[in-house]
C-alpha atoms as a PDB file:
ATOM      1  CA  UNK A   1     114.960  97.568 103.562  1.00  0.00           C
ATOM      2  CA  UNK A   2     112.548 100.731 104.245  1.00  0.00           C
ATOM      3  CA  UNK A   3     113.948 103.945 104.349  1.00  0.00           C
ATOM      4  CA  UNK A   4     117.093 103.223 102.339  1.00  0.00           C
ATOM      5  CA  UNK A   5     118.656 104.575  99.456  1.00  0.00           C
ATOM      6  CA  UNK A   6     120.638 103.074  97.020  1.00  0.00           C
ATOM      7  CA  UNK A   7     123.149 105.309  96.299  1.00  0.00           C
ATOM      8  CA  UNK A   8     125.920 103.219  93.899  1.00  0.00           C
ATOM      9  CA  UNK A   9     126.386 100.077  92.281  1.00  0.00           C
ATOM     10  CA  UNK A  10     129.596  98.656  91.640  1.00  0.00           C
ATOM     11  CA  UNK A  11     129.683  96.057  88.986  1.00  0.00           C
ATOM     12  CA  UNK A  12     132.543  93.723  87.997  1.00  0.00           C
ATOM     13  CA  UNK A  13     132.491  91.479  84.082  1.00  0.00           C
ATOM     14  CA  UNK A  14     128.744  92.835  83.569  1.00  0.00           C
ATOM     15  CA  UNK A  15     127.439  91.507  87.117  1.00  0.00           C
ATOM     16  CA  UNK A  16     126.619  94.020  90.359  1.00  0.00           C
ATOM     17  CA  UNK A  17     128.829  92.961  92.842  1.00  0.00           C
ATOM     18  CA  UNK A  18     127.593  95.069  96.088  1.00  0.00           C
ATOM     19  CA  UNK A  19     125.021  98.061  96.287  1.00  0.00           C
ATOM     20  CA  UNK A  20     125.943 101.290  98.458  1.00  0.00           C
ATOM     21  CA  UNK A  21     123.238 102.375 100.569  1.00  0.00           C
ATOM     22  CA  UNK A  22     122.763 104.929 102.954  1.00  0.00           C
ATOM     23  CA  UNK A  23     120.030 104.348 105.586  1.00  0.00           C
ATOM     24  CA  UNK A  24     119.499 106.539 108.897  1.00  0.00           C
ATOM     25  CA  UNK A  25     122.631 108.337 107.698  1.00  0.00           C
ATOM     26  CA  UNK A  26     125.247 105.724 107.567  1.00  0.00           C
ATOM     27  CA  UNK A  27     126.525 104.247 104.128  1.00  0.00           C
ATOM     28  CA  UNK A  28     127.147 100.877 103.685  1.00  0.00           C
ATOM     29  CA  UNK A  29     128.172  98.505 101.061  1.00  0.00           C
ATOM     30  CA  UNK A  30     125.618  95.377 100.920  1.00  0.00           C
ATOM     31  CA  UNK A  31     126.958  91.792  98.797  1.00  0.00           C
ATOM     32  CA  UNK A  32     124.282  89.977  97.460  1.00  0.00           C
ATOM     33  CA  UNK A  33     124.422  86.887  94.821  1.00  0.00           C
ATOM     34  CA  UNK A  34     121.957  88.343  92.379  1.00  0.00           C
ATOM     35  CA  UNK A  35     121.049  91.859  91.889  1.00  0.00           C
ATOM     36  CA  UNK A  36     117.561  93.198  90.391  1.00  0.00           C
ATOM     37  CA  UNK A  37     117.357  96.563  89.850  1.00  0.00           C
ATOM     38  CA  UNK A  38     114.194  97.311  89.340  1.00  0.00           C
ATOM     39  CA  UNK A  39     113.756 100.923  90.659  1.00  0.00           C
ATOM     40  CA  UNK A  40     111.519 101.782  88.310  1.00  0.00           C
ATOM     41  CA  UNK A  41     111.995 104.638  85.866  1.00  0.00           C
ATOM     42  CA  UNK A  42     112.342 108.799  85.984  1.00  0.00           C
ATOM     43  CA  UNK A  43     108.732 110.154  85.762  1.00  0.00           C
ATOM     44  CA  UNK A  44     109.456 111.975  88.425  1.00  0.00           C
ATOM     45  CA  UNK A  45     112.819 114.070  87.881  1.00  0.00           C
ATOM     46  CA  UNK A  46     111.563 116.748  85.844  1.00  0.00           C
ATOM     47  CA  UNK A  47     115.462 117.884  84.615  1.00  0.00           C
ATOM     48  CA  UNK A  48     116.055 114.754  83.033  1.00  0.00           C
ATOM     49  CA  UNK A  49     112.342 114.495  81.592  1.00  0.00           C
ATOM     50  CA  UNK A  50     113.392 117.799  80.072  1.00  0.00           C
ATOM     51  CA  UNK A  51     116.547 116.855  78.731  1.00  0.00           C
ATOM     52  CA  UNK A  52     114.287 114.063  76.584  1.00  0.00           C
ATOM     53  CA  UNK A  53     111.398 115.953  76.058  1.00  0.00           C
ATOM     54  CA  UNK A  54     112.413 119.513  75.656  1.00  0.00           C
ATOM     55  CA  UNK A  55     110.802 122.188  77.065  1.00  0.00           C
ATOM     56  CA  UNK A  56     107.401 120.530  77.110  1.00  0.00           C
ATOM     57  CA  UNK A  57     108.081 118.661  80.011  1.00  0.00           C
ATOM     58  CA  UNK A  58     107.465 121.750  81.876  1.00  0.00           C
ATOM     59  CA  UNK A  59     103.883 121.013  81.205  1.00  0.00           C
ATOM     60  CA  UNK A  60     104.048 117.423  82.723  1.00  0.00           C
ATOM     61  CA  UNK A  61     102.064 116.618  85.969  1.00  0.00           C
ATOM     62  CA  UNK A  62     103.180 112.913  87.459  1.00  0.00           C
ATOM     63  CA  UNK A  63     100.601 111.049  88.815  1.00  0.00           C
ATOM     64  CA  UNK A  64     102.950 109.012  90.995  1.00  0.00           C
ATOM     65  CA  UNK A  65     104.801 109.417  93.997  1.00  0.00           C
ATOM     66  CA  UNK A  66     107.974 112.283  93.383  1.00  0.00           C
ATOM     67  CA  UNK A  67     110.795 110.153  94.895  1.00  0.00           C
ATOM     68  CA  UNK A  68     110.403 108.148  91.344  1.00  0.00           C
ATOM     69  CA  UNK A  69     114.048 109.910  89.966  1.00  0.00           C
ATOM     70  CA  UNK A  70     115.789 106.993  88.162  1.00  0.00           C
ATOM     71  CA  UNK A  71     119.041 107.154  89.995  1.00  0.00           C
ATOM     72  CA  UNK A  72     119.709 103.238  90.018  1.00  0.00           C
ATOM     73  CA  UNK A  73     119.147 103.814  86.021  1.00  0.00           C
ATOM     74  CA  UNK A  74     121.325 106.868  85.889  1.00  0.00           C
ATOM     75  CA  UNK A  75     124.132 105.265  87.879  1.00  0.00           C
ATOM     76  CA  UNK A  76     123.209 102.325  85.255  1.00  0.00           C
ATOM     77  CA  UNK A  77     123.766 104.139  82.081  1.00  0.00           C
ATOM     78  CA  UNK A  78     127.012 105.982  83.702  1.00  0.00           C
ATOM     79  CA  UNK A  79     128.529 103.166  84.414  1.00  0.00           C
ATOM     80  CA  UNK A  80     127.925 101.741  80.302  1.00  0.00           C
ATOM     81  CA  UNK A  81     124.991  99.656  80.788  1.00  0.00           C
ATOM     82  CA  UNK A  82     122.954  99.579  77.845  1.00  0.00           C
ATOM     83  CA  UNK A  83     119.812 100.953  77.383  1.00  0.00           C
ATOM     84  CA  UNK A  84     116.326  99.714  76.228  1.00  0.00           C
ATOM     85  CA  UNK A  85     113.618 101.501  75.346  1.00  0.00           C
ATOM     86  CA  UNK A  86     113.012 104.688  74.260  1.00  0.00           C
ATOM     87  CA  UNK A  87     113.019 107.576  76.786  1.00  0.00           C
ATOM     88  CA  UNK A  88     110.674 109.443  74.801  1.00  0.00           C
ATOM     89  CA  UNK A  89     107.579 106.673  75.412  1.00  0.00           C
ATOM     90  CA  UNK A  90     105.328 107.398  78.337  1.00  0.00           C
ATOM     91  CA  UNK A  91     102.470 106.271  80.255  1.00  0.00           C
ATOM     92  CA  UNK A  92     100.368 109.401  79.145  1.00  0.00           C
ATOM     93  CA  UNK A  93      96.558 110.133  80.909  1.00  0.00           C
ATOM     94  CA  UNK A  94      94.587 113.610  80.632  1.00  0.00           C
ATOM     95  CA  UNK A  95      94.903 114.915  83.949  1.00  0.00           C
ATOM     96  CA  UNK A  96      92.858 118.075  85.608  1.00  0.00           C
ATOM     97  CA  UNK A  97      95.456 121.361  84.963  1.00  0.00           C
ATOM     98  CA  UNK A  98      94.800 122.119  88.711  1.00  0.00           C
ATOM     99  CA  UNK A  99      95.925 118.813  90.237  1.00  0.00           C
ATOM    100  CA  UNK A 100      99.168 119.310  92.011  1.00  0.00           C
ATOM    101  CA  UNK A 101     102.655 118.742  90.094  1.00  0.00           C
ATOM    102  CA  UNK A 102     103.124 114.843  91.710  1.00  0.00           C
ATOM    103  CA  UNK A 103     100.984 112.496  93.720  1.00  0.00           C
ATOM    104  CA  UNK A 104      97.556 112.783  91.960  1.00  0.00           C
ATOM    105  CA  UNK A 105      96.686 109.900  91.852  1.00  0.00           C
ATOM    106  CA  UNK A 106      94.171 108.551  89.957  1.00  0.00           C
ATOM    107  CA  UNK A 107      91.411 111.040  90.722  1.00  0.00           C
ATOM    108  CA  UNK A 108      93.014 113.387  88.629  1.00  0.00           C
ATOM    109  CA  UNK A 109      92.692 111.193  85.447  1.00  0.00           C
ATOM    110  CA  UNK A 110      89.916 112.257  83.025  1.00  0.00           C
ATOM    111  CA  UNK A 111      88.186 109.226  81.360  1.00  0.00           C
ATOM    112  CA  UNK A 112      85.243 111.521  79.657  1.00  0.00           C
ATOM    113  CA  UNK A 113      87.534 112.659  76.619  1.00  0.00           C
ATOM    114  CA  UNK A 114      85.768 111.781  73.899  1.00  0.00           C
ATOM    115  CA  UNK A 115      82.491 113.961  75.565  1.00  0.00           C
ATOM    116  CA  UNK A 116      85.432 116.794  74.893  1.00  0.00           C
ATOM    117  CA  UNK A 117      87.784 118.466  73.405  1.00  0.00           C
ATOM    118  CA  UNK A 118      91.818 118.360  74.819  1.00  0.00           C
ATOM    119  CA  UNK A 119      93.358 121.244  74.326  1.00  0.00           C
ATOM    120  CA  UNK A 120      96.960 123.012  75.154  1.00  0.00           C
ATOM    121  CA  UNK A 121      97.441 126.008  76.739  1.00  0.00           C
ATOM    122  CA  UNK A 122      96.353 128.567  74.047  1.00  0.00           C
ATOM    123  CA  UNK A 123      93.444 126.807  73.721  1.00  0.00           C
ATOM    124  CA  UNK A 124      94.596 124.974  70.629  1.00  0.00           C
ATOM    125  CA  UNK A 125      93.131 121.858  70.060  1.00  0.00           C
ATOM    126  CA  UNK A 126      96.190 119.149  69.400  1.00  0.00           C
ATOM    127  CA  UNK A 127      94.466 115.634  69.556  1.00  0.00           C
ATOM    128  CA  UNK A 128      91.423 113.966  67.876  1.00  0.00           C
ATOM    129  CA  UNK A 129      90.006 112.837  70.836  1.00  0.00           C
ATOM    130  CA  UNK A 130      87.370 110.446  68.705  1.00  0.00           C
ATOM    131  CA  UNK A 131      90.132 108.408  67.091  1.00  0.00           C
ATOM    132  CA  UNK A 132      90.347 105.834  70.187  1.00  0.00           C
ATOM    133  CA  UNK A 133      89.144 105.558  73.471  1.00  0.00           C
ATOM    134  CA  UNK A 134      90.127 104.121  76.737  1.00  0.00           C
ATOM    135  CA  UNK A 135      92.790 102.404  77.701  1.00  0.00           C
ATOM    136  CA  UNK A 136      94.589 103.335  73.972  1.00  0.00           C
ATOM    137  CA  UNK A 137      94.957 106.818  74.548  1.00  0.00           C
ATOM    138  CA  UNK A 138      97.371 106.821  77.207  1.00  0.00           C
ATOM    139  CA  UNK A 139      99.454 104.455  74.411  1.00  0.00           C
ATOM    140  CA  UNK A 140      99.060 106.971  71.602  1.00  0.00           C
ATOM    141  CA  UNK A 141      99.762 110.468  73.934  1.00  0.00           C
ATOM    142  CA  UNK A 142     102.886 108.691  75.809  1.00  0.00           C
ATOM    143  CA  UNK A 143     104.388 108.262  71.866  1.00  0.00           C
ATOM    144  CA  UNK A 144     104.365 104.966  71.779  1.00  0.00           C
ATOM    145  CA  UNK A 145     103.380 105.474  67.267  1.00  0.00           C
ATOM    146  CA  UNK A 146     105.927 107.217  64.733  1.00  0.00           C
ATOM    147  CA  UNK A 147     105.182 110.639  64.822  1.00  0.00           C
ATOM    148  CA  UNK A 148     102.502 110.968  67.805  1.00  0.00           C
ATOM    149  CA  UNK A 149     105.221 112.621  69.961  1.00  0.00           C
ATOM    150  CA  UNK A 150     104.347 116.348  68.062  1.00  0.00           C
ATOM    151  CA  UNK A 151     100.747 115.748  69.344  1.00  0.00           C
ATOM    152  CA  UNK A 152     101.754 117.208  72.580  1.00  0.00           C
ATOM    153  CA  UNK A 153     100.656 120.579  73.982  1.00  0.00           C
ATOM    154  CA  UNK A 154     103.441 123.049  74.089  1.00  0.00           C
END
């Protein structure tokens, strides 16, 4: 369904038993047998990035699309699912400082690091940009090794 928003999930001995949507302005409850609720994540809901990240997340530009908030996964977690993963992992590229806030895209992604130097906003150098290259950076910036989460720019 285009153009539809999932709005609530009602879930009965650990299964989702309907979806509320709202599409063209009317809400409606849809049944289904099996429910997969795979809305993605909440790269794009800079509060809640914030209330993982701290104040950092400021700093964040999202390549992606903004309508990425996580509000199947919020409704989710409210209602006692459990969690996995660590919200504190990301997909992490180097990305121009004059590319707008969301959508990107992947012309914004700098590739040439190791020709350069990364640094954070007072010009403070925070990475060794020699100690991997492409695609492992993105692995080692999002925080995905103990420790690697200080590396980022305040």
């Amino acid at each position: 369904m285009y153009d539809t928003e999932v709005r609530d999930l009602t879930l009965q001995d650990g299964r989702v038993t309907s979806v509320t949507v709202v599409q063209d302005g009317v809400t409606r409850a849809l049944r289904a047998k099996a429910v997969v609720a795979a809305a993605g994540g909440f790269e794009s809901n800079l509060g809640w990035l914030k209330e993982v990240w701290g104040d950092v997340a400021d700093n964040f530009l999202v390549r992606g699309t903004p309508y990425n908030m996580g509000r199947v996964l919020r409704v989710l977690l409210e209602k006692g699912v459990k969690p996995v993963g660590d919200p504190t992992q990301c997909h992490a590229v180097a990305c121009d400082a004059r590319a707008p806030r969301f959508d990107g895209g992947i012309i914004t992604r700098v590739d040439a690091i190791s020709l350069g130097i990364v640094v954070n906003k007072h010009a403070e150098r925070f990475y060794d940009e020699g100690e991997d290259f492409w695609p492992k950076r993105y692995a080692i910036w999002g925080g995905s090794s103990p420790g690697s989460r200080s590396r980022w720019p305040s």
